[in-house]
PDB file of N, CA and C in Angstrom:
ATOM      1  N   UNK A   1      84.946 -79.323  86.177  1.00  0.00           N
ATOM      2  CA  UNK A   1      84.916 -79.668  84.784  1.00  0.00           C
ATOM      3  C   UNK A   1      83.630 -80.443  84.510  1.00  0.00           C
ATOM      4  N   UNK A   2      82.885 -80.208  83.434  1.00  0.00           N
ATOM      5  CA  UNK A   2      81.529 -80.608  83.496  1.00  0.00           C
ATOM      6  C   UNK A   2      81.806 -80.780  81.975  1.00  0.00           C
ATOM      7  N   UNK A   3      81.293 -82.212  81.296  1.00  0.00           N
ATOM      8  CA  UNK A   3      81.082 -82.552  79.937  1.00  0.00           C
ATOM      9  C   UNK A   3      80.115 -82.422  79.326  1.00  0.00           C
ATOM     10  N   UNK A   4      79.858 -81.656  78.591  1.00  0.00           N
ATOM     11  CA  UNK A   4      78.928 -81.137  77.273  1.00  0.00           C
ATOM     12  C   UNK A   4      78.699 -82.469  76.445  1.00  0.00           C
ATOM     13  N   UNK A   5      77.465 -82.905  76.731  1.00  0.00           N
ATOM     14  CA  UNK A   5      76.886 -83.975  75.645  1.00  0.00           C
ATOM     15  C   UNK A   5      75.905 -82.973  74.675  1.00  0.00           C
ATOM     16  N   UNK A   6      76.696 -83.620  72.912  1.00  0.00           N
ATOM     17  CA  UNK A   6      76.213 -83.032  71.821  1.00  0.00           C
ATOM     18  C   UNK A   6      76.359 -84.340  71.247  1.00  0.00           C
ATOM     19  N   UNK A   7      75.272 -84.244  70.646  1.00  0.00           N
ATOM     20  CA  UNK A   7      75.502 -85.273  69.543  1.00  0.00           C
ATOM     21  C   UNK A   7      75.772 -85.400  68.132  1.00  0.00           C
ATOM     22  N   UNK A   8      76.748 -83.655  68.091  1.00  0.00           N
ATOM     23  CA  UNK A   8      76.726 -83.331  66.402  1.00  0.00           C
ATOM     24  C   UNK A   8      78.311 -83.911  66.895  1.00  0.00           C
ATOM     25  N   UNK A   9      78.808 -84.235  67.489  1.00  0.00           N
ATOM     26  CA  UNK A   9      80.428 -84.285  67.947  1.00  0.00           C
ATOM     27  C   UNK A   9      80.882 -86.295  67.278  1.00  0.00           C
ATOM     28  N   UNK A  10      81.681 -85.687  66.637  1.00  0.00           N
ATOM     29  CA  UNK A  10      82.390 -87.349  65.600  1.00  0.00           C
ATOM     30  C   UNK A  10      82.929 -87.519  66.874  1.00  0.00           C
ATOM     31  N   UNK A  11      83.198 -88.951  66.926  1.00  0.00           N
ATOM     32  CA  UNK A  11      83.739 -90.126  67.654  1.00  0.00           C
ATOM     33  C   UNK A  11      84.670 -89.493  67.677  1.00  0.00           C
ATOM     34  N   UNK A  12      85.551 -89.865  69.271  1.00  0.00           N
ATOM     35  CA  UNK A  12      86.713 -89.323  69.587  1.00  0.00           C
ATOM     36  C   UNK A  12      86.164 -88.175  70.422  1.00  0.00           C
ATOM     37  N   UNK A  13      85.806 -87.222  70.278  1.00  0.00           N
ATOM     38  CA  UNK A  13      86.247 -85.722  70.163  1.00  0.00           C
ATOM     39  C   UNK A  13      85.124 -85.702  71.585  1.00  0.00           C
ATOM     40  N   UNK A  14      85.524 -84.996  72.430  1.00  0.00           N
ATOM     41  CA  UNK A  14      84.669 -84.573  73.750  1.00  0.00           C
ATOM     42  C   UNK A  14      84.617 -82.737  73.958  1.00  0.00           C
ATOM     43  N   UNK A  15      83.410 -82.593  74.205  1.00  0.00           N
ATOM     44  CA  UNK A  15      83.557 -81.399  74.315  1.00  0.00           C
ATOM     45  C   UNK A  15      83.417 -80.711  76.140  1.00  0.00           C
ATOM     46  N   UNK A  16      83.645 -80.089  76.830  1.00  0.00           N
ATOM     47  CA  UNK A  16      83.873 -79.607  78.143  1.00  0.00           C
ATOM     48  C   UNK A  16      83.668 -78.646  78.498  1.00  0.00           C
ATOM     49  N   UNK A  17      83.348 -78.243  79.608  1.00  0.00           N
ATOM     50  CA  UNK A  17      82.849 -76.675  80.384  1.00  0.00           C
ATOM     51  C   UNK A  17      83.539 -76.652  81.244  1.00  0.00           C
ATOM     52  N   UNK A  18      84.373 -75.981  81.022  1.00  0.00           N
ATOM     53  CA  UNK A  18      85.591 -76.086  82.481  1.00  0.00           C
ATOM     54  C   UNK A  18      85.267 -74.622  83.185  1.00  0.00           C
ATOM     55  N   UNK A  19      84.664 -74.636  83.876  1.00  0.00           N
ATOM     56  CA  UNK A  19      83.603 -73.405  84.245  1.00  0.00           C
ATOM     57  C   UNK A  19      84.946 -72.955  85.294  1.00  0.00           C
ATOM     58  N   UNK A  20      85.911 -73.186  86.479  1.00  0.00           N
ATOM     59  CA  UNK A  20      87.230 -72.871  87.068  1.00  0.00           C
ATOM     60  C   UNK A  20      88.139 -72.465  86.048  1.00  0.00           C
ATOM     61  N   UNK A  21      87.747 -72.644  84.556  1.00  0.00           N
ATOM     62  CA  UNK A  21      88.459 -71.769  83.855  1.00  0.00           C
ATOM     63  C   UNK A  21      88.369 -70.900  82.624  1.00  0.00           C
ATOM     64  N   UNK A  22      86.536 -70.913  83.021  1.00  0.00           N
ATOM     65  CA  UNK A  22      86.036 -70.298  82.171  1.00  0.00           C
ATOM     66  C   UNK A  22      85.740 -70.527  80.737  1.00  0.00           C
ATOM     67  N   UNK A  23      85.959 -71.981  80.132  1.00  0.00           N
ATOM     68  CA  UNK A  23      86.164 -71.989  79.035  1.00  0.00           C
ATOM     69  C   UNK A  23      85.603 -73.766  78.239  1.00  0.00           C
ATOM     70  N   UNK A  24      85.310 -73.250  77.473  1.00  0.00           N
ATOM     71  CA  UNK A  24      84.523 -74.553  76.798  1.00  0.00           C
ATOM     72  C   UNK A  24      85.815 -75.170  75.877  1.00  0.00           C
ATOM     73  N   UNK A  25      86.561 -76.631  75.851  1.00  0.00           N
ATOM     74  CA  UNK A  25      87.574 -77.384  75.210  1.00  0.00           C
ATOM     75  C   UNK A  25      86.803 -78.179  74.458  1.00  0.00           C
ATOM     76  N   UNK A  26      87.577 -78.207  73.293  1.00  0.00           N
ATOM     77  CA  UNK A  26      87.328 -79.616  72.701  1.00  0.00           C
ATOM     78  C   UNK A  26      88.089 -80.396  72.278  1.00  0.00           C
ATOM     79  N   UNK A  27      88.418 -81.740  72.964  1.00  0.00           N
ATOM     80  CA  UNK A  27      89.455 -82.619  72.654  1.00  0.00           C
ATOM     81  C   UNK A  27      89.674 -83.628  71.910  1.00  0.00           C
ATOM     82  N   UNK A  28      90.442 -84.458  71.526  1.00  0.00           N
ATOM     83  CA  UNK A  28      90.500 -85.618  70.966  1.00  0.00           C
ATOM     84  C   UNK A  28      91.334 -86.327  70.775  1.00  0.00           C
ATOM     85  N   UNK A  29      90.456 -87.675  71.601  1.00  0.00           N
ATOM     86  CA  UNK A  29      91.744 -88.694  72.240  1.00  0.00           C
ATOM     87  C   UNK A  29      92.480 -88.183  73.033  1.00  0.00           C
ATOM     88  N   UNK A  30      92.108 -86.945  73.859  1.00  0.00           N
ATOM     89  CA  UNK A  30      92.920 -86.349  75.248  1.00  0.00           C
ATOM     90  C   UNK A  30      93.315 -85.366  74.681  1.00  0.00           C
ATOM     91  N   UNK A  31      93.800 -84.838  73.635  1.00  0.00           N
ATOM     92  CA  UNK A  31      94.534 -84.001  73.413  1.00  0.00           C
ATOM     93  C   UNK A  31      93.622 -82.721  72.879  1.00  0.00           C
ATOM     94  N   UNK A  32      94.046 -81.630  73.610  1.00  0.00           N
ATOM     95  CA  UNK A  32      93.634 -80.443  73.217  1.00  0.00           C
ATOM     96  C   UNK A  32      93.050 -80.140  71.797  1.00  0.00           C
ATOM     97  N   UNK A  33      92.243 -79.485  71.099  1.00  0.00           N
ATOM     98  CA  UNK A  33      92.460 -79.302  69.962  1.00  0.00           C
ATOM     99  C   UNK A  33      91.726 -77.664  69.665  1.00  0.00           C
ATOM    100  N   UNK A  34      90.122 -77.490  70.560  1.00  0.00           N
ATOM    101  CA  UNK A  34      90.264 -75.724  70.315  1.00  0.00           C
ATOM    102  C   UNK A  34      89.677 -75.452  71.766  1.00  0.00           C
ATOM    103  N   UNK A  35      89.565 -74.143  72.070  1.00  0.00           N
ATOM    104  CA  UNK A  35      88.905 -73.417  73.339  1.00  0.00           C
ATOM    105  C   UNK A  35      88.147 -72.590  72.874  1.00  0.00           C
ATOM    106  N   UNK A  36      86.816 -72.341  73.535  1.00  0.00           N
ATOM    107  CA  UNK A  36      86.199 -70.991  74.035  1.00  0.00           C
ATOM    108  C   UNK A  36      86.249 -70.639  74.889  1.00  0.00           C
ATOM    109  N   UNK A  37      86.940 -69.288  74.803  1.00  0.00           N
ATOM    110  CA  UNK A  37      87.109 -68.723  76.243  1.00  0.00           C
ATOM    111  C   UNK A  37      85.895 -67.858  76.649  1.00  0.00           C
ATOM    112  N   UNK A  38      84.869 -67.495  77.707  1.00  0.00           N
ATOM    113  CA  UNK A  38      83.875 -66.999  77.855  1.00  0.00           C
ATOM    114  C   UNK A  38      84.198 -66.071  79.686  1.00  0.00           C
ATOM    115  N   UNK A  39      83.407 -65.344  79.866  1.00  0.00           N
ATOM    116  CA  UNK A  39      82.672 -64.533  80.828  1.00  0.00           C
ATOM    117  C   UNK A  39      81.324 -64.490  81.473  1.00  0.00           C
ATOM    118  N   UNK A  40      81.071 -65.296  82.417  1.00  0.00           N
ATOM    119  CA  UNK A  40      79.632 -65.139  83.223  1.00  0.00           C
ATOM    120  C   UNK A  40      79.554 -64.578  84.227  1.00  0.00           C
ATOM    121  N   UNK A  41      78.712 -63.651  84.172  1.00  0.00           N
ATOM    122  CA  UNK A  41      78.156 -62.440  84.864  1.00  0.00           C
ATOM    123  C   UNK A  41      76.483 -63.198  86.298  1.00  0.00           C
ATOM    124  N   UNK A  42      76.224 -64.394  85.525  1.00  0.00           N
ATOM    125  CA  UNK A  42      75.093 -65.063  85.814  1.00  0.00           C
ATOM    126  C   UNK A  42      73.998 -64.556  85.060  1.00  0.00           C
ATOM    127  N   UNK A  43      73.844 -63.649  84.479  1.00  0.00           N
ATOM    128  CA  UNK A  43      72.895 -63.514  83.330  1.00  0.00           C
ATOM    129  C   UNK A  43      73.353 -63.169  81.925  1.00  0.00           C
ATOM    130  N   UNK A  44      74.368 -62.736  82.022  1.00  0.00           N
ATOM    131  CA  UNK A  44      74.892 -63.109  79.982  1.00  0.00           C
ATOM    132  C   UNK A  44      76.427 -63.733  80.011  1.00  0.00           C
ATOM    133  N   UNK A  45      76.738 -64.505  79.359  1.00  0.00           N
ATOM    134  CA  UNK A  45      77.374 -65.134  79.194  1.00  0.00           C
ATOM    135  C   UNK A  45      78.920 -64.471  78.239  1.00  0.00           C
ATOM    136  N   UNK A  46      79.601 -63.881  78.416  1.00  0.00           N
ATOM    137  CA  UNK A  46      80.284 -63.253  76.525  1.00  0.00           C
ATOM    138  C   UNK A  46      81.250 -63.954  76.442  1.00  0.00           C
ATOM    139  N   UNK A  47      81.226 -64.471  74.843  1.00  0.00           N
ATOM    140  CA  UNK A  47      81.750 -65.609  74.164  1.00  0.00           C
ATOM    141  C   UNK A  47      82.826 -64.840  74.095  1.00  0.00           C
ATOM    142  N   UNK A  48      84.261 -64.908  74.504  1.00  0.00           N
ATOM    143  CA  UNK A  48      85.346 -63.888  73.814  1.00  0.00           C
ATOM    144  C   UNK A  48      86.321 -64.028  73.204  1.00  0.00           C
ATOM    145  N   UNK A  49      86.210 -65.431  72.798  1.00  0.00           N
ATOM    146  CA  UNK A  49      87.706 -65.908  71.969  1.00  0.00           C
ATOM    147  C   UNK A  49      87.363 -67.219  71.910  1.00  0.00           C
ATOM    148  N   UNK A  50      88.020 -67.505  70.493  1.00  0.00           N
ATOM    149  CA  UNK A  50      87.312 -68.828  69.920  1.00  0.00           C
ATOM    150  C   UNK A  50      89.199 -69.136  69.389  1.00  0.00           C
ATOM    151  N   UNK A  51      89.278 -70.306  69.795  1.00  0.00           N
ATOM    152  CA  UNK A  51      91.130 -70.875  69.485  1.00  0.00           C
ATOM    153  C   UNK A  51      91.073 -71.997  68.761  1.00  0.00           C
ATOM    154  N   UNK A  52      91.517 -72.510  68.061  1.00  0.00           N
ATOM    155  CA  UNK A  52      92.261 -73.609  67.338  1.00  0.00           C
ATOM    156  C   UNK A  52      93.658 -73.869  67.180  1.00  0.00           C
ATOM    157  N   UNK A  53      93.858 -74.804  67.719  1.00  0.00           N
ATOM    158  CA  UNK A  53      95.548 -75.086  68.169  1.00  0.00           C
ATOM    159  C   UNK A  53      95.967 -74.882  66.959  1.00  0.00           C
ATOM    160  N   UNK A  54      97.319 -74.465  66.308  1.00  0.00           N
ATOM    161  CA  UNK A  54      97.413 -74.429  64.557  1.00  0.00           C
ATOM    162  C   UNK A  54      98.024 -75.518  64.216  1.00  0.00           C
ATOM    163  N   UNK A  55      98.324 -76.398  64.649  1.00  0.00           N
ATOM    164  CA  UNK A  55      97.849 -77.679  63.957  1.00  0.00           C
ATOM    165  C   UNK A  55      96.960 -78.396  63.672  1.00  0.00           C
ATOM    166  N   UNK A  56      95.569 -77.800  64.209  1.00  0.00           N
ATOM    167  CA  UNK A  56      94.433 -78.240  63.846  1.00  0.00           C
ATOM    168  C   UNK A  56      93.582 -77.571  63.395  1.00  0.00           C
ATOM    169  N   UNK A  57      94.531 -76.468  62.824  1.00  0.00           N
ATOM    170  CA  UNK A  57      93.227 -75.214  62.019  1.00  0.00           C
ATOM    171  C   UNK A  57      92.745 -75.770  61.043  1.00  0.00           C
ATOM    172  N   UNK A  58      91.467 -75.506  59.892  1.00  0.00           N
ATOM    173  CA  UNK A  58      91.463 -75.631  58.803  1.00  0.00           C
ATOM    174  C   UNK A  58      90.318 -77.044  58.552  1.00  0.00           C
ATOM    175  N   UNK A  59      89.490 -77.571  59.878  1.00  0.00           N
ATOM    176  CA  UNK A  59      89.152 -78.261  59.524  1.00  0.00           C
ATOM    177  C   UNK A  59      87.405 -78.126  60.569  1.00  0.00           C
ATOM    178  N   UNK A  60      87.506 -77.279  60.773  1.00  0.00           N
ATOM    179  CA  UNK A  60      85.682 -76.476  61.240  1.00  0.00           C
ATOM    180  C   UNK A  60      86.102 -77.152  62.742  1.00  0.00           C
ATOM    181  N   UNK A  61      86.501 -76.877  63.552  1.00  0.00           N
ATOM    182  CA  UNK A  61      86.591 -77.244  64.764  1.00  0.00           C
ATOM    183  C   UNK A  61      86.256 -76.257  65.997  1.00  0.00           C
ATOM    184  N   UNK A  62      86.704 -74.936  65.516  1.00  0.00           N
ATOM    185  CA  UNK A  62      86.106 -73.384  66.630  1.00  0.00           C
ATOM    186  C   UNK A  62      84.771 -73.856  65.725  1.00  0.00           C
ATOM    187  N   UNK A  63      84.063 -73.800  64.828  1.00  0.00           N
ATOM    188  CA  UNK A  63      82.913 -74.209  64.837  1.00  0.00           C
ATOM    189  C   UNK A  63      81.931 -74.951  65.449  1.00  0.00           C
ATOM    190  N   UNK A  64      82.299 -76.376  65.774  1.00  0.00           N
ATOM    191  CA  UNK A  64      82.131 -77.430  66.753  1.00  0.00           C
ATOM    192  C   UNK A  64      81.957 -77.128  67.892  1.00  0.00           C
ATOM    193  N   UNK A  65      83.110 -76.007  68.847  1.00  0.00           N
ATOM    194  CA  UNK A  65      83.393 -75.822  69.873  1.00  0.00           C
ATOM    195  C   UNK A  65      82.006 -74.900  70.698  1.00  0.00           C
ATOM    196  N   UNK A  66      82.034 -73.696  69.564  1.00  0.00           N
ATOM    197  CA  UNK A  66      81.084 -72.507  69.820  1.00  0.00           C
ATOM    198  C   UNK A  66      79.817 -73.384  69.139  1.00  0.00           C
ATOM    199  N   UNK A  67      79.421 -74.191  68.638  1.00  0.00           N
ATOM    200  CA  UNK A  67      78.055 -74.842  68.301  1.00  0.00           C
ATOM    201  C   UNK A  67      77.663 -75.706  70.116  1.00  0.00           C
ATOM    202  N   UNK A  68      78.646 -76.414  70.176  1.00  0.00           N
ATOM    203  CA  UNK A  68      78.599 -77.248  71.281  1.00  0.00           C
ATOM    204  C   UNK A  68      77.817 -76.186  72.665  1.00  0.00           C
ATOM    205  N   UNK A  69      78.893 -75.023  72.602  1.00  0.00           N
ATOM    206  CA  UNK A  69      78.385 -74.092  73.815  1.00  0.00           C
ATOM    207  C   UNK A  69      77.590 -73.421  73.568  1.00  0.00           C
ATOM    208  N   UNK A  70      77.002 -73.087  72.647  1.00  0.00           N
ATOM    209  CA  UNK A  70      75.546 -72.603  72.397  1.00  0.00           C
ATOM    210  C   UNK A  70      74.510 -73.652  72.540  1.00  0.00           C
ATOM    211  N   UNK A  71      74.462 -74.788  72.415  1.00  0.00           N
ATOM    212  CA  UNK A  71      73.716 -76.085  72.018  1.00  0.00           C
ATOM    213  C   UNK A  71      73.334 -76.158  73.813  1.00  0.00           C
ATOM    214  N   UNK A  72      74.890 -75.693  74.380  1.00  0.00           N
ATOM    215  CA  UNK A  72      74.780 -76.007  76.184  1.00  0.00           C
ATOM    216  C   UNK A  72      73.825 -74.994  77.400  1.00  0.00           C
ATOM    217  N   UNK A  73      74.539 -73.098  76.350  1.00  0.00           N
ATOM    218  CA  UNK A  73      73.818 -72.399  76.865  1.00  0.00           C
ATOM    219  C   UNK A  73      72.089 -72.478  76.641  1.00  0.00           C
ATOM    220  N   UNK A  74      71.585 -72.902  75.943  1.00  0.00           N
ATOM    221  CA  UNK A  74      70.963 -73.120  75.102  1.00  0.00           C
ATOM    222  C   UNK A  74      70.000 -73.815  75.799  1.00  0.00           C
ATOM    223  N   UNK A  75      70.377 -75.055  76.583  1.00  0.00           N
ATOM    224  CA  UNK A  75      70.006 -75.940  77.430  1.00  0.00           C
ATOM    225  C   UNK A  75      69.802 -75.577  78.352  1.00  0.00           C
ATOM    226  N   UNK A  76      70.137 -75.057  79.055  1.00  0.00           N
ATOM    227  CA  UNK A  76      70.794 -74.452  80.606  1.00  0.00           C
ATOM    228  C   UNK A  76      69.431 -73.321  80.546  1.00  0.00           C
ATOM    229  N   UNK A  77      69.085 -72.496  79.374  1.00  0.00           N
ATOM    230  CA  UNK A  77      67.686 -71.323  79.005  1.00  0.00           C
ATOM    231  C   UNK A  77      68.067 -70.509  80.188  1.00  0.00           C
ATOM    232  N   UNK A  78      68.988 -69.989  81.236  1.00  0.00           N
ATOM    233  CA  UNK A  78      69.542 -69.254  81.933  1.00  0.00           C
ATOM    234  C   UNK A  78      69.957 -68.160  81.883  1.00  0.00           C
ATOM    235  N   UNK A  79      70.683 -67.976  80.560  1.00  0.00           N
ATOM    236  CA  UNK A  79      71.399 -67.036  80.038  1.00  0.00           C
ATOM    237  C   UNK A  79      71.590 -66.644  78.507  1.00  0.00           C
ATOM    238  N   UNK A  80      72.126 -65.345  78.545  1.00  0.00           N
ATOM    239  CA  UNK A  80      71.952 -64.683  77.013  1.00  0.00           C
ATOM    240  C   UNK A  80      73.319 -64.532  76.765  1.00  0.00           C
ATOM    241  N   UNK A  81      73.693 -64.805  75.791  1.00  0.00           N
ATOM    242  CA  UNK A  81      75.258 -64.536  75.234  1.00  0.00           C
ATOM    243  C   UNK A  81      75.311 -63.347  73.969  1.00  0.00           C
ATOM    244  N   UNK A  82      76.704 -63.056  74.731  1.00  0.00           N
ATOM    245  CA  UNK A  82      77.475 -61.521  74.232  1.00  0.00           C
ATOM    246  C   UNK A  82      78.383 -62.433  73.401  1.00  0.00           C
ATOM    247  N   UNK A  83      78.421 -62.162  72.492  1.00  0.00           N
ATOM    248  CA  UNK A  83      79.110 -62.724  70.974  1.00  0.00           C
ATOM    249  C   UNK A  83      79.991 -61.648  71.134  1.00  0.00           C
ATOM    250  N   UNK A  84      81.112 -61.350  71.857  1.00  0.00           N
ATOM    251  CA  UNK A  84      82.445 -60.743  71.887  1.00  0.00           C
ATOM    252  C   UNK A  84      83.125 -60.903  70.503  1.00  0.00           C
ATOM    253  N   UNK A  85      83.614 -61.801  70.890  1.00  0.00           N
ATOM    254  CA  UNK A  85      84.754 -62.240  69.867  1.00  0.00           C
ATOM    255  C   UNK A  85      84.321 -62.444  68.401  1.00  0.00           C
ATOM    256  N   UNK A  86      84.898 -62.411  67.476  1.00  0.00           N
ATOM    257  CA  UNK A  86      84.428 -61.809  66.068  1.00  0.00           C
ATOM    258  C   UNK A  86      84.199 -63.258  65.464  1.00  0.00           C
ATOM    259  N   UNK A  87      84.718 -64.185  65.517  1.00  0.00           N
ATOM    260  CA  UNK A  87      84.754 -65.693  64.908  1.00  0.00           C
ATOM    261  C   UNK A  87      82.732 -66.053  65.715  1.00  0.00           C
ATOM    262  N   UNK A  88      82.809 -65.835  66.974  1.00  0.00           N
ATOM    263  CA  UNK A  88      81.016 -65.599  67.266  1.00  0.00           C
ATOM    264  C   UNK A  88      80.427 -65.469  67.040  1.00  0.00           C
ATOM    265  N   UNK A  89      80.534 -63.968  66.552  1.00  0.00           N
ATOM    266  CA  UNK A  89      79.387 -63.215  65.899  1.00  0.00           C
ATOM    267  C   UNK A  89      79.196 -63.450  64.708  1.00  0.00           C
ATOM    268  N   UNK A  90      80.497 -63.477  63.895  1.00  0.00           N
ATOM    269  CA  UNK A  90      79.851 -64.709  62.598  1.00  0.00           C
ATOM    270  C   UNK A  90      79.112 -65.499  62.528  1.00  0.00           C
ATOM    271  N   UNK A  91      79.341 -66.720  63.644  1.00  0.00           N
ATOM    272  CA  UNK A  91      78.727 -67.897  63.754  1.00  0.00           C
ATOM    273  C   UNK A  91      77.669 -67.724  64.214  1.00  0.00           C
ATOM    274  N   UNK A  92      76.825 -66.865  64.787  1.00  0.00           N
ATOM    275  CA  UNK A  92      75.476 -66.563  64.723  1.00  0.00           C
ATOM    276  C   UNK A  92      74.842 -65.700  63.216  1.00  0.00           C
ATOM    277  N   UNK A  93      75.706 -64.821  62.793  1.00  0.00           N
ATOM    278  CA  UNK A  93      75.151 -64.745  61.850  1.00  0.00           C
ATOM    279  C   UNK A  93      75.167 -65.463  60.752  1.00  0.00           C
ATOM    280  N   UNK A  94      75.926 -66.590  60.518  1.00  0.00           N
ATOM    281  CA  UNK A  94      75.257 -67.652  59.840  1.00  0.00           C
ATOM    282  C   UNK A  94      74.558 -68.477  59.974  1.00  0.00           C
ATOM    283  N   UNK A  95      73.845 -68.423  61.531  1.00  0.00           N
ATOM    284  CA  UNK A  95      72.819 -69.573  62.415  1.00  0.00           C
ATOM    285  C   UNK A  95      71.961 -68.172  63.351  1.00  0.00           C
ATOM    286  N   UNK A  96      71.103 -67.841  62.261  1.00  0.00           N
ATOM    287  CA  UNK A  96      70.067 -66.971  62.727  1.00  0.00           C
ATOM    288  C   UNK A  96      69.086 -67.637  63.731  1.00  0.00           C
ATOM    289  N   UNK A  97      69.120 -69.145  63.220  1.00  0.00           N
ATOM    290  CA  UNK A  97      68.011 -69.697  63.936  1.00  0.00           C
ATOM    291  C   UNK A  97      68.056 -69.599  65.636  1.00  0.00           C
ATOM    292  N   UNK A  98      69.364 -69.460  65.784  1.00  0.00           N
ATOM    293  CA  UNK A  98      70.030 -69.292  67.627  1.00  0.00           C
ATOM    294  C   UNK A  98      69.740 -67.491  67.905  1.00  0.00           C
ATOM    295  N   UNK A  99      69.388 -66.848  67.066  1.00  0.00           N
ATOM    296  CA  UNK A  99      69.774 -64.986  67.764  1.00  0.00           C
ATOM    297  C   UNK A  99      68.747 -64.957  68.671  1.00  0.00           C
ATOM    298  N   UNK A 100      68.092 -65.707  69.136  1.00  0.00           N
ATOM    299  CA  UNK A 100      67.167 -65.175  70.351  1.00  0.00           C
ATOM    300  C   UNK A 100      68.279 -65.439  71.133  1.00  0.00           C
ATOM    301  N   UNK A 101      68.602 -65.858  71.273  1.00  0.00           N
ATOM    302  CA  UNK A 101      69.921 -66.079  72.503  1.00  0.00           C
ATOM    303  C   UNK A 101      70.215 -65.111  72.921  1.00  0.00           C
ATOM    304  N   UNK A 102      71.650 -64.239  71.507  1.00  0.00           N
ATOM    305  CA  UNK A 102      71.747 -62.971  71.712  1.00  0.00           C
ATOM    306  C   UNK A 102      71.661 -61.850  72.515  1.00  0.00           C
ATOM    307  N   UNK A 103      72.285 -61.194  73.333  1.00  0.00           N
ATOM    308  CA  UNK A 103      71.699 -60.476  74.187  1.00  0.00           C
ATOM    309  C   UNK A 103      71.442 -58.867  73.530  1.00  0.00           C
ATOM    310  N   UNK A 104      70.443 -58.567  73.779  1.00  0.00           N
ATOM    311  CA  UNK A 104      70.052 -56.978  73.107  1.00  0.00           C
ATOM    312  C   UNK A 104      70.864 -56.486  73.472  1.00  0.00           C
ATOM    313  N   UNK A 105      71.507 -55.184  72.741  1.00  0.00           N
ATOM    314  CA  UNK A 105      72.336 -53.997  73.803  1.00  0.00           C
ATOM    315  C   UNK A 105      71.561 -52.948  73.445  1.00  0.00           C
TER     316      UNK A 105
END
């Protein structure tokens, strides 16, 4: 388990790379609140499911989550991400400024 320092993340809330389970959390005050679930190949990364517990839908948090792990892949300049999952590929296409990331197909 490896912690993702972002600094767009409000007090409380931690974000995580739980790479043994594939998946980027974001919590608060301990408690669960969304996942990205992902796939590494060692050269592309695919984002494939973006969760929000439903008690905590409704308030931009799979936003947070998938900003955080792009912000990480991002860092890391290692790898290219496959925007699988459809809540993703949105979120790049409203943050063009990240599509170099992107992996060509």
């Amino acid at each position: 388990m490896v912690r993702v320092t972002t600094s767009t993340l409000a007090s409380g809330f931690i974000l995580t790379d739980e790479k043994d389970a594939s998946r980027y959390t974001l919590t608060r005050d301990g408690q669960l609140v969304s996942v990205l679930d992902y796939r590494d190949d060692g050269h592309t990364i695919a984002l494939t499911r973006a969760f929000t517990i439903p008690t905590f839908r409704g308030h931009g948090y799979a936003a947070v989550v998938v900003e955080g792990a792009v912000a990480d892949i991002e860092q890391r300049a290692d790898r290219k991400v496959d925007a699988v999952c459809w809540y993703v590929s949105d979120w790049f296409e409203a943050h063009p400024e990240h599509a170099s990331l992107l992996r060509v197909r």
